[in-house]
C-alpha atoms as a PDB file:
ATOM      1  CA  UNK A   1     -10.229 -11.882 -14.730  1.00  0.00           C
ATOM      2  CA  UNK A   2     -12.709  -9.836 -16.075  1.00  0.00           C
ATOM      3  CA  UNK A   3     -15.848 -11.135 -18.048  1.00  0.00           C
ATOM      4  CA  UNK A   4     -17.644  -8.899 -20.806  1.00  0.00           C
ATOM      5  CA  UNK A   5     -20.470  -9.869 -22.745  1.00  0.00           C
ATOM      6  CA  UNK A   6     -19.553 -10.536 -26.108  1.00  0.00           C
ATOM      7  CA  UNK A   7     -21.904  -7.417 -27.710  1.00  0.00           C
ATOM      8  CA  UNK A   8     -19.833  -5.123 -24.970  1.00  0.00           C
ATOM      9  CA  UNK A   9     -16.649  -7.148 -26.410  1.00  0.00           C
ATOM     10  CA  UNK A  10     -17.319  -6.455 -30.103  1.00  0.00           C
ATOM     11  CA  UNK A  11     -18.027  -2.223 -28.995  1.00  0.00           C
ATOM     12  CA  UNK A  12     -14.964  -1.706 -27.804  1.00  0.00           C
ATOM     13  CA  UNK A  13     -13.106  -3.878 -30.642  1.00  0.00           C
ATOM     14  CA  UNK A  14     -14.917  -1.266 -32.801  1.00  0.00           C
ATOM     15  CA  UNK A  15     -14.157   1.843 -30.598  1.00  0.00           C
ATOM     16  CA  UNK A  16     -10.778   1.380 -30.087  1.00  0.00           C
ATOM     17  CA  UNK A  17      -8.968   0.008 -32.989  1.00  0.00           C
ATOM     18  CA  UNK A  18      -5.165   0.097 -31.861  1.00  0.00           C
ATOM     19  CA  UNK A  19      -4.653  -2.947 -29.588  1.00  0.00           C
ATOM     20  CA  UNK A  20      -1.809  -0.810 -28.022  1.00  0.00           C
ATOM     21  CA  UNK A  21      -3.827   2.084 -26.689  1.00  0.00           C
ATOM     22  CA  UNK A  22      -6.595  -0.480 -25.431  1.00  0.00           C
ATOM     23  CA  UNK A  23      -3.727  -2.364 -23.425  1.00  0.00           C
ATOM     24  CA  UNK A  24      -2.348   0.986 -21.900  1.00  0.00           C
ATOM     25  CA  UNK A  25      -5.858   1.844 -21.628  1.00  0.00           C
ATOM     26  CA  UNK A  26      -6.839  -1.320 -19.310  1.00  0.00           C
ATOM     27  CA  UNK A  27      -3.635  -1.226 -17.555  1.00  0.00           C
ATOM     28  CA  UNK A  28      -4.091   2.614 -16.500  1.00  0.00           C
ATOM     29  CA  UNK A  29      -7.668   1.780 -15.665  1.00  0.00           C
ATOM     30  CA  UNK A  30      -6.827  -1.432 -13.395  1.00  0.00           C
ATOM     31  CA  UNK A  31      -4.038   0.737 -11.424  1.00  0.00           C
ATOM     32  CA  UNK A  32      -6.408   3.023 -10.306  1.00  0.00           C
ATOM     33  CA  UNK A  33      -8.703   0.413  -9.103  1.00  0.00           C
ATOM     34  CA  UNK A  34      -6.098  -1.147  -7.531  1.00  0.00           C
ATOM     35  CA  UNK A  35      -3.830   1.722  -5.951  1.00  0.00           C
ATOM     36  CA  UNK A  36      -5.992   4.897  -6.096  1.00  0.00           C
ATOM     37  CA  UNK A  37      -9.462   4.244  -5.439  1.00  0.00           C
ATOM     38  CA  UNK A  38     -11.251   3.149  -1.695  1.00  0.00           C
ATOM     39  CA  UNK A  39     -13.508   0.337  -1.153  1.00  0.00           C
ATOM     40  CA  UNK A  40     -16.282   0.238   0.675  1.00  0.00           C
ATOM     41  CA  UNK A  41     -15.726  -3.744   0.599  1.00  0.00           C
ATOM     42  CA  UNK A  42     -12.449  -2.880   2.008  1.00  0.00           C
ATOM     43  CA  UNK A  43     -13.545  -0.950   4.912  1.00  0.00           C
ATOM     44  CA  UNK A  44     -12.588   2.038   2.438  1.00  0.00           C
ATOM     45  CA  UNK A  45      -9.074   0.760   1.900  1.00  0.00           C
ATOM     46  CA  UNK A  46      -7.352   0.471  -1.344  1.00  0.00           C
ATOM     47  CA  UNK A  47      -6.938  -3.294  -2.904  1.00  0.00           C
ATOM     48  CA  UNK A  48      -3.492  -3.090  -3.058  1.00  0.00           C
ATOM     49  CA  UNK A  49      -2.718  -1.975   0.845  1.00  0.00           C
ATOM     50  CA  UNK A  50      -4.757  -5.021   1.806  1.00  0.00           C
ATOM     51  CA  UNK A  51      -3.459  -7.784  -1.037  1.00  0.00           C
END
């Protein structure tokens, strides 16, 4: 689970207005942490080969 500030909160509540887009949005963006990008924490392996 991800923690934001509240004044970071209430930014993107104001930049992105349809709840739908900022789902898909957050979904994309958590795949590609996940699946597509290294980590250097992971001995530059992707979360989702180690988890």
């Amino acid at each position: 689970m991800i923690l934001m500030k509240m004044p970071l909160l209430n930014e993107l509540k104001q930049t992105i207005k349809n709840t739908t887009i900022a789902k898909e949005t957050v979904k994309q963006a958590v795949y590609i942490y996940n699946n597509l990008r290294t980590h250097f924490s992971l001995d530059l392996r992707k979360p989702a080969e180690v988890h």
